[in-house]
Protein backbone atom coordinates (compact mmCIF):
# COMPACT_ATOMS: atom_id res chain seq x y z
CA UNK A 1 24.58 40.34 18.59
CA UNK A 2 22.51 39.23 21.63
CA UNK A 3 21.13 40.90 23.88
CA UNK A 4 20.76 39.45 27.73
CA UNK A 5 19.36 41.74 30.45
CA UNK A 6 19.24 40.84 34.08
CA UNK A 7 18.83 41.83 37.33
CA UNK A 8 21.74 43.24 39.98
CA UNK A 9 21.46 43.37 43.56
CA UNK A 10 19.61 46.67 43.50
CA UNK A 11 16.30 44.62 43.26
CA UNK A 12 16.29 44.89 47.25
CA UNK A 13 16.17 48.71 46.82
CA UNK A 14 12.94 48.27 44.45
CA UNK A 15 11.25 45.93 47.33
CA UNK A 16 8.39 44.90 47.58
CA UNK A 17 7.57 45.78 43.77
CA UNK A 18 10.73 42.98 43.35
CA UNK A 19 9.08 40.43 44.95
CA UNK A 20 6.51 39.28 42.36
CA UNK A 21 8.71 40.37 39.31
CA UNK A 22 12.17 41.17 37.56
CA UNK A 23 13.81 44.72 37.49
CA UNK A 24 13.26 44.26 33.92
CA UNK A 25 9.76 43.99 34.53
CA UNK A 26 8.79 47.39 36.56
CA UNK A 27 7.17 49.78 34.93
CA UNK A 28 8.85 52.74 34.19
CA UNK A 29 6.05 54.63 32.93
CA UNK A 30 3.60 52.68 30.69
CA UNK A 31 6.75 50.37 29.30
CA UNK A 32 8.98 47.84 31.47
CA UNK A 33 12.50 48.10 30.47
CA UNK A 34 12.13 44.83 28.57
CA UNK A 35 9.20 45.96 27.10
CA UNK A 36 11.59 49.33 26.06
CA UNK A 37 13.75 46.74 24.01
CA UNK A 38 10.76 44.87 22.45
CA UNK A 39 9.55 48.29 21.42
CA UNK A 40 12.83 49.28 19.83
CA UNK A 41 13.14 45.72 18.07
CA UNK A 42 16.06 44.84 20.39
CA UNK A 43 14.09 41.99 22.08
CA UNK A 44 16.50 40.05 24.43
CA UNK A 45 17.16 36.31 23.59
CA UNK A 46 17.77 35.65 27.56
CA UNK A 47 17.16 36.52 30.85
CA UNK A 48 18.80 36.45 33.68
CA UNK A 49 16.58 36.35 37.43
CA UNK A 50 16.55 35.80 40.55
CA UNK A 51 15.72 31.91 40.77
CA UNK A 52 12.12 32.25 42.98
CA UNK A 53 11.11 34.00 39.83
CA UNK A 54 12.67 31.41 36.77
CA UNK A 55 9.52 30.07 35.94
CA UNK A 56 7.00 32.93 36.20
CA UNK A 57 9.52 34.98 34.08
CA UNK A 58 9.48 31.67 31.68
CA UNK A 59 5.96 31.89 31.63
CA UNK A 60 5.85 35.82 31.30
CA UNK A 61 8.00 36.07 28.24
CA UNK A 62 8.23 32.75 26.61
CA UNK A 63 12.57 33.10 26.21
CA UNK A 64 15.20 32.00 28.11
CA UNK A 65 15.77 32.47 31.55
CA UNK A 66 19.18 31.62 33.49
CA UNK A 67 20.47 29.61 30.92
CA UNK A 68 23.20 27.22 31.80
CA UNK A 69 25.95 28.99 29.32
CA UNK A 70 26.46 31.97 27.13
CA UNK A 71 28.78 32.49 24.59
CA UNK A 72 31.40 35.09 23.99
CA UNK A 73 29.27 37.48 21.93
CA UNK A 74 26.88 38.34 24.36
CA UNK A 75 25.83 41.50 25.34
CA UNK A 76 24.86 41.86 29.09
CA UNK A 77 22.19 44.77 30.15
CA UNK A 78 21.13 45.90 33.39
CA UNK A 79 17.74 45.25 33.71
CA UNK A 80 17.56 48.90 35.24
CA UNK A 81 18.90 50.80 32.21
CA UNK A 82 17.01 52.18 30.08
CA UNK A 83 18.20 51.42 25.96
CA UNK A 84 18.00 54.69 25.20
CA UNK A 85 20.90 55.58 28.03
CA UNK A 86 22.97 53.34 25.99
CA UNK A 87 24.88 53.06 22.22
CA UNK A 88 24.23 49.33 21.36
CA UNK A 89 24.76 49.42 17.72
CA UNK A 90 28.98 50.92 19.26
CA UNK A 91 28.70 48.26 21.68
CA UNK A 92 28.25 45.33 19.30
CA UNK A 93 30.96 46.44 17.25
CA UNK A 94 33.54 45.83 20.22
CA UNK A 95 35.28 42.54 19.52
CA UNK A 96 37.04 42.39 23.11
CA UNK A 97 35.97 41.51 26.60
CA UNK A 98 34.69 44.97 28.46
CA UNK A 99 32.59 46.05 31.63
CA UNK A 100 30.97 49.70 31.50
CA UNK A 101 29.95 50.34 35.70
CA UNK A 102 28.62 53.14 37.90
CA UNK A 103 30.62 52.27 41.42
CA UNK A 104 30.14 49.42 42.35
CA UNK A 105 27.31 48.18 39.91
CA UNK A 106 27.36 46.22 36.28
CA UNK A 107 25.87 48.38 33.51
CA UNK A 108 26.83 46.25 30.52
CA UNK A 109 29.45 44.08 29.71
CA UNK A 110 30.52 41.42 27.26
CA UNK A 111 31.92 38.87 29.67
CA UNK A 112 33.67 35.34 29.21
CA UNK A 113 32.47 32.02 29.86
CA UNK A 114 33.67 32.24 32.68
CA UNK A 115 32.58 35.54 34.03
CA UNK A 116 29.15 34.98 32.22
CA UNK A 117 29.04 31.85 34.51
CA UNK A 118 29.86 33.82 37.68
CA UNK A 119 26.87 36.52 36.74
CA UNK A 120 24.70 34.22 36.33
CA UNK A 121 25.28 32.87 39.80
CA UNK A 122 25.11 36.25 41.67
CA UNK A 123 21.75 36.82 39.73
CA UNK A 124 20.08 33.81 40.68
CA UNK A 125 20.71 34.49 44.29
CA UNK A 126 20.35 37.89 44.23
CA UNK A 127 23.28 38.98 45.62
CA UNK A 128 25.81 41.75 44.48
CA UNK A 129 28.30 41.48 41.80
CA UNK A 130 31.99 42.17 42.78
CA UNK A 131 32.65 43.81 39.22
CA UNK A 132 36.78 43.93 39.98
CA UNK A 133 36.28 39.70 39.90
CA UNK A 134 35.21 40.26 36.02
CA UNK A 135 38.61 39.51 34.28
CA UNK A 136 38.16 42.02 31.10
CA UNK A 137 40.30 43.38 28.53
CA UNK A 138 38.64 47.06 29.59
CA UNK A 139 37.14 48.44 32.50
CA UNK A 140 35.42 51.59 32.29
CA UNK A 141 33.29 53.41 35.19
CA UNK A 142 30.50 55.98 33.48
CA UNK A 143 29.72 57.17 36.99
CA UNK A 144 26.74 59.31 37.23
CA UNK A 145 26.27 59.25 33.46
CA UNK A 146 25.27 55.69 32.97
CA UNK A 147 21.05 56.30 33.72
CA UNK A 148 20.43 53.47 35.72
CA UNK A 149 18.00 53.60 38.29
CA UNK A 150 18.66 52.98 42.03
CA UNK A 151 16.30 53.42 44.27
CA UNK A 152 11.90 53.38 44.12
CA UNK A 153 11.70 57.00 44.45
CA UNK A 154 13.53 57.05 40.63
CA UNK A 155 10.32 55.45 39.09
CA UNK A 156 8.27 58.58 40.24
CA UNK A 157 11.57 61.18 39.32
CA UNK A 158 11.31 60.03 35.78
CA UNK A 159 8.09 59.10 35.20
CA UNK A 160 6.64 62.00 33.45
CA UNK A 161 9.35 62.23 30.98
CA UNK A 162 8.93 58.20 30.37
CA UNK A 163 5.46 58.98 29.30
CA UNK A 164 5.78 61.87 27.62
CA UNK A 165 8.39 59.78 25.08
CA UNK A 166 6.23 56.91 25.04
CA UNK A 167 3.50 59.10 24.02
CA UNK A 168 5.16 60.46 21.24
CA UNK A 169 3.25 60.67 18.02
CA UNK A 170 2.78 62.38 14.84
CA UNK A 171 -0.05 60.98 14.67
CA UNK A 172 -3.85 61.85 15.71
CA UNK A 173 -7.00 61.19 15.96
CA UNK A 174 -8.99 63.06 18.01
CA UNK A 175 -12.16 61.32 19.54
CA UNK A 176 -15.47 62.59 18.17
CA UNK A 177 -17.28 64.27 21.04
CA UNK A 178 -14.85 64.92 22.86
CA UNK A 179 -12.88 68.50 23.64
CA UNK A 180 -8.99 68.42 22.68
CA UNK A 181 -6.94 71.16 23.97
CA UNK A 182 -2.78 71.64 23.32
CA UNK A 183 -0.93 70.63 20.27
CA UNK A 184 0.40 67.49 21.42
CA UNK A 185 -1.09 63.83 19.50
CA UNK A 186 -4.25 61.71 21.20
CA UNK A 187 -3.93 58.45 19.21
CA UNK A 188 -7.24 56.22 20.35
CA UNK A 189 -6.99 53.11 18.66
CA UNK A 190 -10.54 51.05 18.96
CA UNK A 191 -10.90 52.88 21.78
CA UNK A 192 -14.87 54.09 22.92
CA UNK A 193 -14.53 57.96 24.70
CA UNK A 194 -17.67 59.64 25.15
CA UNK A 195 -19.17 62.87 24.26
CA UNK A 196 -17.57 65.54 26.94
CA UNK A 197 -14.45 63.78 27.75
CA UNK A 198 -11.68 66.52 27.59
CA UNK A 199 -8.25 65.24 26.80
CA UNK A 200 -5.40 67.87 27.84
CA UNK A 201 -2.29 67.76 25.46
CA UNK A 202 -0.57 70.87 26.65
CA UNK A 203 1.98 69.26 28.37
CA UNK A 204 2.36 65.96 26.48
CA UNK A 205 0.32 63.08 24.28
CA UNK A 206 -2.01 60.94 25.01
CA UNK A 207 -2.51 57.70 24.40
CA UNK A 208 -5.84 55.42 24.46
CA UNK A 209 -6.07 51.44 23.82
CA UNK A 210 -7.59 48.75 21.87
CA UNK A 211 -11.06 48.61 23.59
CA UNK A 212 -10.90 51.14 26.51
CA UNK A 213 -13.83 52.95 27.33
CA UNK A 214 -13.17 56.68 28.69
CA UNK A 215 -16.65 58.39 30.31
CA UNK A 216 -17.05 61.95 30.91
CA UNK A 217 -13.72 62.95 32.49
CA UNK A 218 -10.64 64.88 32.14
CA UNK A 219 -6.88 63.02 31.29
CA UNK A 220 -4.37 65.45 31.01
CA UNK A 221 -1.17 64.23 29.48
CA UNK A 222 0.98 62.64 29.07
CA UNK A 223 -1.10 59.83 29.72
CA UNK A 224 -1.15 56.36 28.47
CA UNK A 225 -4.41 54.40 29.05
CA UNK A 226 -3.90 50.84 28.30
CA UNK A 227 -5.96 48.31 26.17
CA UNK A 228 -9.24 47.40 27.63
CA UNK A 229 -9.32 50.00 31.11
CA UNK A 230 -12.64 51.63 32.33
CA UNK A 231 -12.16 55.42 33.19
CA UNK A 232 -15.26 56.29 35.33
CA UNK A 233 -17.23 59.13 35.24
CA UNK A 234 -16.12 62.26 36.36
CA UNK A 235 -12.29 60.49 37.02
CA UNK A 236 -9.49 63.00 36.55
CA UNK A 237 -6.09 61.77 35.19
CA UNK A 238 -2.92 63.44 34.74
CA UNK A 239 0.54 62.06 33.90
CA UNK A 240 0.13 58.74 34.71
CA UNK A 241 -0.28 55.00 33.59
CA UNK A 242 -3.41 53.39 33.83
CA UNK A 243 -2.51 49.63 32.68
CA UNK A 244 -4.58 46.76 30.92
CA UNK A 245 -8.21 46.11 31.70
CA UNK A 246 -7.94 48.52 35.28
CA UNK A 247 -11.27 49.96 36.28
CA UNK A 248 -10.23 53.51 37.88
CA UNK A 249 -12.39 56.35 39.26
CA UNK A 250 -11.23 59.67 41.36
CA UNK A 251 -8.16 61.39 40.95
CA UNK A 252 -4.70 60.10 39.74
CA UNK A 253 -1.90 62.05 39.53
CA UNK A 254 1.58 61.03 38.34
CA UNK A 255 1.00 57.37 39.29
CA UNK A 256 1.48 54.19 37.73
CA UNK A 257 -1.53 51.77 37.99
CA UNK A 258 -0.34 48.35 37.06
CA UNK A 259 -2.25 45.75 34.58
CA UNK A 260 -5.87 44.02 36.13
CA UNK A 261 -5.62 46.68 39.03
CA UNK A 262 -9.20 48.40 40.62
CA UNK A 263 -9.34 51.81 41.58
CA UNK A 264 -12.89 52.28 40.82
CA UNK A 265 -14.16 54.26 43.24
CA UNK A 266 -13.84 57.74 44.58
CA UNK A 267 -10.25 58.46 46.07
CA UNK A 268 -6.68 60.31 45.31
CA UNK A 269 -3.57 58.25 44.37
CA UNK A 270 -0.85 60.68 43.96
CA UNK A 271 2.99 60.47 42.81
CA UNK A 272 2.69 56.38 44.17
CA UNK A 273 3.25 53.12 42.03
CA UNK A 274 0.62 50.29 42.29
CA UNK A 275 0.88 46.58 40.98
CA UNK A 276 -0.82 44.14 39.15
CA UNK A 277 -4.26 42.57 40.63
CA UNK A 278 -4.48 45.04 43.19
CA UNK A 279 -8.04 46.34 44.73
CA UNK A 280 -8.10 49.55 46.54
CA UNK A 281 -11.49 50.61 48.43
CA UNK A 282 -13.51 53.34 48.11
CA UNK A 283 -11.84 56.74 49.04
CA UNK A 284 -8.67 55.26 49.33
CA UNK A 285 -5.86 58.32 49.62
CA UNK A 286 -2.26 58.74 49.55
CA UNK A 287 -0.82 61.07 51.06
CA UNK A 288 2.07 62.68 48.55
CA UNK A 289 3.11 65.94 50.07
CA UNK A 290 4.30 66.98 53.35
CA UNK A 291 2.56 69.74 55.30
CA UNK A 292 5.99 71.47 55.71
CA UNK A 293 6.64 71.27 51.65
CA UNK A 294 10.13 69.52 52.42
CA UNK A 295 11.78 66.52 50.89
CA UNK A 296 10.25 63.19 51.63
CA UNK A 297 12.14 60.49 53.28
CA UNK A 298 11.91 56.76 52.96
CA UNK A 299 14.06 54.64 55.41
CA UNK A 300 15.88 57.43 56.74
CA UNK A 301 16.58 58.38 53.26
CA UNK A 302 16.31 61.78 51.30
CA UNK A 303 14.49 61.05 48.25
CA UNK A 304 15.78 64.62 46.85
CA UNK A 305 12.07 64.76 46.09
CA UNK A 306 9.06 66.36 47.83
CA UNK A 307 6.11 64.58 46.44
CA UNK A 308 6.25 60.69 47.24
CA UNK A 309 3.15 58.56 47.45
CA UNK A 310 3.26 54.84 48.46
CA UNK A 311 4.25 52.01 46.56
CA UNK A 312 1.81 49.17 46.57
CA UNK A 313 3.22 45.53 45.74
CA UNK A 314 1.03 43.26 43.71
CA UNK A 315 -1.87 41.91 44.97
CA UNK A 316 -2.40 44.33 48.29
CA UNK A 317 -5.97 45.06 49.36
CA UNK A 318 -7.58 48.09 51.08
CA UNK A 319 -10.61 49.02 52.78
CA UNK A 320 -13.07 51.50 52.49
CA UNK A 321 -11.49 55.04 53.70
CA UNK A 322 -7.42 53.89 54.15
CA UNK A 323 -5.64 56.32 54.39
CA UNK A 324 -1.83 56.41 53.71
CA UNK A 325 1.24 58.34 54.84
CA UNK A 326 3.57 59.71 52.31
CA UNK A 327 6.52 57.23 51.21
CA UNK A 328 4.89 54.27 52.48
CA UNK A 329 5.85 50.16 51.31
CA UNK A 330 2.79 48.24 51.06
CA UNK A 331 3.89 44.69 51.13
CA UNK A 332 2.73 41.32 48.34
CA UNK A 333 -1.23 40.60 49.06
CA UNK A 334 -1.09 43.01 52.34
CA UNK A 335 -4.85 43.73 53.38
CA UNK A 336 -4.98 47.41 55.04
CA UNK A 337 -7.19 48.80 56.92
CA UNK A 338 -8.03 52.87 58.12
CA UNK A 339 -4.33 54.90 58.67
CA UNK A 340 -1.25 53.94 57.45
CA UNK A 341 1.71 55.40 59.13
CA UNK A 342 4.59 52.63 58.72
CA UNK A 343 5.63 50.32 55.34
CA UNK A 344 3.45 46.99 55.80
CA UNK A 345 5.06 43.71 55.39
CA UNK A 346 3.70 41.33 52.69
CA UNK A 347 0.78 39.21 53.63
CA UNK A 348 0.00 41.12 56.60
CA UNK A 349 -3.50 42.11 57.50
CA UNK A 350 -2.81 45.73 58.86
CA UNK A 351 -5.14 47.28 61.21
CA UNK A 352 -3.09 49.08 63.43
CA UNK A 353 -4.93 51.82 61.76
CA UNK A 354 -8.33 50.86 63.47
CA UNK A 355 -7.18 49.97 66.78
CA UNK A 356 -6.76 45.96 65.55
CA UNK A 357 -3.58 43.92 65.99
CA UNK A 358 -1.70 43.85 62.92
CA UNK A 359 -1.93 39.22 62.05
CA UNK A 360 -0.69 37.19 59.34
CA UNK A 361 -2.54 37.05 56.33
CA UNK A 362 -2.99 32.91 56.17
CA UNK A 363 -1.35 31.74 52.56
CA UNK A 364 -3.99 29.18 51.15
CA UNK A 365 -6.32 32.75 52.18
CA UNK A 366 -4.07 35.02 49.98
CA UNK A 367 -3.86 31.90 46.82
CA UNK A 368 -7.77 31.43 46.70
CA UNK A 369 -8.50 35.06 46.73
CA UNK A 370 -6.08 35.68 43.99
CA UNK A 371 -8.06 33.00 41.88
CA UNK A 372 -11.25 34.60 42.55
CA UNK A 373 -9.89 37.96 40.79
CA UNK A 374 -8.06 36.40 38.29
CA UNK A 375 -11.20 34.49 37.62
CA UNK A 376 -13.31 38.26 37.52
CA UNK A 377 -10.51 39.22 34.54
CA UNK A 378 -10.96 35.76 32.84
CA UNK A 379 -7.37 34.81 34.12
CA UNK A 380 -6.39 31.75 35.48
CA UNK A 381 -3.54 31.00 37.68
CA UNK A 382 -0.79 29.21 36.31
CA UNK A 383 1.24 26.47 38.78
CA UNK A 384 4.23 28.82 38.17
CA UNK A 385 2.08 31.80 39.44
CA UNK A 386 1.25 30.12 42.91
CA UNK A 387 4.56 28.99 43.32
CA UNK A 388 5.71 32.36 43.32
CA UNK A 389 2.96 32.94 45.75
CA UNK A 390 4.35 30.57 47.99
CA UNK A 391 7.79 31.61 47.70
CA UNK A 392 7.20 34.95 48.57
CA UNK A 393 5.67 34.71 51.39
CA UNK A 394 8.45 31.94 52.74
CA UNK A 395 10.90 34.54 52.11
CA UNK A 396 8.82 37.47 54.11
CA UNK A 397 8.12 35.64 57.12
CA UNK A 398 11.36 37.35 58.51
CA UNK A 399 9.69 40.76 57.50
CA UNK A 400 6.86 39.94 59.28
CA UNK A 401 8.04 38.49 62.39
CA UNK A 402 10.20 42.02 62.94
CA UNK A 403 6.87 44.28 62.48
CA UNK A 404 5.30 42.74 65.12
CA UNK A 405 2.96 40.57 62.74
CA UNK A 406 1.78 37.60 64.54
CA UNK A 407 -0.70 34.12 63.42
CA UNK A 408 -3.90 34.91 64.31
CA UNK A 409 -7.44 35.62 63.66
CA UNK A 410 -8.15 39.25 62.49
CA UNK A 411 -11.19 40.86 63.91
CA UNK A 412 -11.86 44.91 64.31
């Protein structure tokens, strides 16, 4: 039976990660929730997004996306459940219209025509479904129990158990040279790690990519280093995700660093989430712990947590030495600069920091310095790509105008 995920109106709770990509398409740990399918062989024949992001999803996946109609024996995911959270194989034996929620969300449903038609519409424009319009034969709320993710604090809350599943093996083989302590696997496929690298399995597996190259350093797991990365010298990794061809140097701790990012100089990035294409400058640091040890908040919200780093959308820039607060929102292709105190709006230049007034980042600025590191990665940008570009930062300008963010020429 098919399989359709898409996105609810939780993707505004996920902001700005959302901006530039699907639910479905945040990492949770070194897999995306689609990608969580794909691995399981459950790859979904549709998608369902919000429509700014149609044609980059298109482009990302090469399947459907917001299809004009579905038919009756479709199975509808929640781009922000996990598979494993859920008994497909059951599911697809169901022969009658049903709707499995948590309050007031969708979790999974086979829907009619009809309904299917009205999801689809709620998707595309983002906006929340009113699950007591779906006209099933059975309605059931799973409450608590259903594992979906809410909020971007939940990336961070399960993100060491993500990777320590995804880097699940029975198989190993230790790197020559280097030291290998714990009992857990290190699977390094085509992977170069020099002599003295010490690899940490004690606490989970690690995992090491087609063509990465790991220096002298210490990863402790679980860890997932993807295909093509440069760990630096003397870089020191634990429970985290450092994605396809990143460059990263300093410390990382229980942090996801997204495919084509740079973190290649000295710096801490702790308990935070950064995108794709993203450059951070030397001795960059985020701030992850309170000096009182208490919870952190974000928006005037408990996170229930007391380590919380920032969460960097794609693209964002820093300076040499910025600093940020704990539970910070670094907007789409923001450019910071020195202390960090409040979430930054996308294409902001923020220099509040360094006694600058915080201006718009100008949008043919933000396009042609995306080509120029796409073009350092041998990627080129796609028309869907800078439409997506453009569309983003239409739909910020609100954002911006709120913070205080005004046109104008940035100087220090």
């Amino acid at each position: 039976m098919p399989v359709t995920l898409f996105e609810d109106h939780h993707w505004k709770n996920f902001a700005p990660l959302t901006l530039t990509r699907a639910t479905f398409n945040v990492k949770i740990g070194a897999r995306t929730i689609l990608e969580e399918y794909e691995h399981a062989g459950r790859r979904p024949v549709s998608l369902l997004a919000r429509k700014h992001l149609e044609e980059i999803t298109k482009e990302r996946h090469g399947c459907e996306v917001n299809t004009g109609s579905h038919d009756g024996d479709t199975i509808f995911v929640n781009g922000l459940v996990h598979p494993s959270a859920l008994d497909i194989d059951r599911l697809e034996k169901i022969t009658h219209t049903f709707a499995i929620t948590s309050g007031n969300r969708l979790v999974v449903a086979r829907l009619s025509r009809k309904d299917a038609e009205y999801l689809s519409k709620c998707v595309r424009a983002g906006a929340a479904v009113n699950v007591k319009k779906l006209n099933v034969d059975k309605a059931t709320d799973a409450g608590q129990e259903s594992g979906i993710l809410s909020d971007l604090w939940d990336i961070i809350r399960v993100l060491e158990n993500s990777l320590a599943m995804q880097t699940a093996s029975g198989e190993r083989s230790d790197p020559l040279g280097a030291r290998v302590t714990g009992a857990a696997g290190v699977v390094a496929e085509g992977a170069e790690v020099e002599e003295g690298a010490v690899l940490d399995t004690r606490n989970g597996g690690i995992y090491i990519g087609p063509g990465a190259q790991v220096a002298p350093c210490r990863i402790t797991g679980p860890a997932y280093i993807g295909a093509g990365a440069q760990v630096k010298q003397f870089s020191v990794i634990e429970s985290s995700y450092i994605g396809v061809s990143c460059r990263v140097a300093g410390e990382i701790e229980h942090s996801v660093i997204s495919d084509y990012t740079n973190k290649a100089h000295a710096g801490f990035v702790g308990h935070s989430y950064v995108g794709e294409w993203v450059n951070l400058g030397a001795m960059t640091t985020t701030s992850d712990l309170k000096m009182t040890y208490g919870n952190i908040k974000m928006g005037g919200t408990d996170t229930g947590l007391n380590k919380v780093g920032a969460f960097v959308a794609d693209m964002a820039k820093t300076s040499i030495g910025t600093l940020t607060y704990s539970g910070r929102k670094i907007g789409v292709s923001s450019h910071l600069h020195g202390l960090v105190a409040k979430d930054v709006p996308s294409f902001s230049i923020w220099g509040a920091g360094v006694g600058a007034r915080n201006v718009e980042l100008e949008l043919s600025s933000a396009i042609e310095t995306q080509r120029k590191m796409m073009g350092r990665r041998g990627q080129t940008m796609s028309k869907a790509y800078e439409k997506m570009i453009k569309d983003v930062f239409l739909m910020t300008a609100v954002e911006r105008k709120k913070s205080g963010v005004r046109k104008g020429r940035f100087s220090v």
